[in-house]
Structure formats: C-alpha cells, structure tokens
Protein backbone atom coordinates (compact mmCIF):
# COMPACT_ATOMS: atom_id res chain seq x y z
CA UNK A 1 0.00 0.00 0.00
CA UNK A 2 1.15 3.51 -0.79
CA UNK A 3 2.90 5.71 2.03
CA UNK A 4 2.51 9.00 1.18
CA UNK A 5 -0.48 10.09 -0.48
CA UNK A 6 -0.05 13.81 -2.26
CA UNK A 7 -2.58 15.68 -2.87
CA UNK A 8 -2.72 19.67 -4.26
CA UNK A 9 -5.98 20.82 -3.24
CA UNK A 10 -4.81 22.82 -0.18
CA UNK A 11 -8.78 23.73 0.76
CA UNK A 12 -9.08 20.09 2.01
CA UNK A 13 -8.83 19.35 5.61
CA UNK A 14 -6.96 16.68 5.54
CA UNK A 15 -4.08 18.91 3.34
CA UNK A 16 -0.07 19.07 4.63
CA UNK A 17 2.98 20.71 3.97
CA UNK A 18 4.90 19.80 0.73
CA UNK A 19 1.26 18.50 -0.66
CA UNK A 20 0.96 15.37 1.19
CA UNK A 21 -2.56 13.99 2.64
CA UNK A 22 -2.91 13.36 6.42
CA UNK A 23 -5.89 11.05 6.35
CA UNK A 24 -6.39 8.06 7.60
CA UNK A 25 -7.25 6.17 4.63
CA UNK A 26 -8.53 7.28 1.42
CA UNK A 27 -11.68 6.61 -0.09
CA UNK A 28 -11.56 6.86 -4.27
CA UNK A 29 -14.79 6.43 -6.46
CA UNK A 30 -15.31 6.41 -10.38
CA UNK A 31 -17.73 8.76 -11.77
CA UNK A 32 -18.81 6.16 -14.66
CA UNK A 33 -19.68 3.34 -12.42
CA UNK A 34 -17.60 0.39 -11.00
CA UNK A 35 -14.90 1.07 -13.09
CA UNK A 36 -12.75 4.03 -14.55
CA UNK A 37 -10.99 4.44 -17.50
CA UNK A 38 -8.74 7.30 -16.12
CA UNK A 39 -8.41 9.54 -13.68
CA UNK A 40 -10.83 11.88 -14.82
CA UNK A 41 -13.46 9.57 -13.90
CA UNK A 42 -12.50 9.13 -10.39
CA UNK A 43 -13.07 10.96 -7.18
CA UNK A 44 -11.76 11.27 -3.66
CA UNK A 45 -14.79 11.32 -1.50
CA UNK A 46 -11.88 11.29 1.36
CA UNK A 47 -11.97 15.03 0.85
CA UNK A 48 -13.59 17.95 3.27
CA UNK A 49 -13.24 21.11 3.21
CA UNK A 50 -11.64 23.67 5.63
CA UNK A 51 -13.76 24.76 8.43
C-alpha cells in the first residue's frame, strides 16, 4: 500500500505541507460506475473542506 499520499488541493482538511494527505485512509470512487478508464473519472470522496 502507498505511504505518502499527495494531494494539491490545499482547501481540504486533511491537506499538509509539501502537498501530502494526512488522512487516515482514502476513499476513491469512479464517476462512470464500478470502473474508470482514467483519472478523470474518479473521485476522492476522502476530501472535506476547511472549516
């Protein structure tokens, strides 16, 4: 499993220094069902936004 996760949308909560994500675990969906046939059709629903 990955160990660093990076991530550039610094609005998200779970955002860090150097664009790595803190979370716990992240939670990835596709768009166009049960499967994606790139990364435009995916989404992190991991993501909230700061307070």
């Amino acid at each position: 499993m990955a160990q660093v996760v990076l991530c550039e949308v610094n609005n998200c909560t779970y955002w860090g220094s150097g664009n790595k994500c803190s979370a716990e675990a992240i939670y990835v969906v596709s768009s166009k069902g049960k499967q994606a046939s790139n990364s435009e059709e995916t989404d992190c629903k991991t993501f909230e936004p700061d307070a």
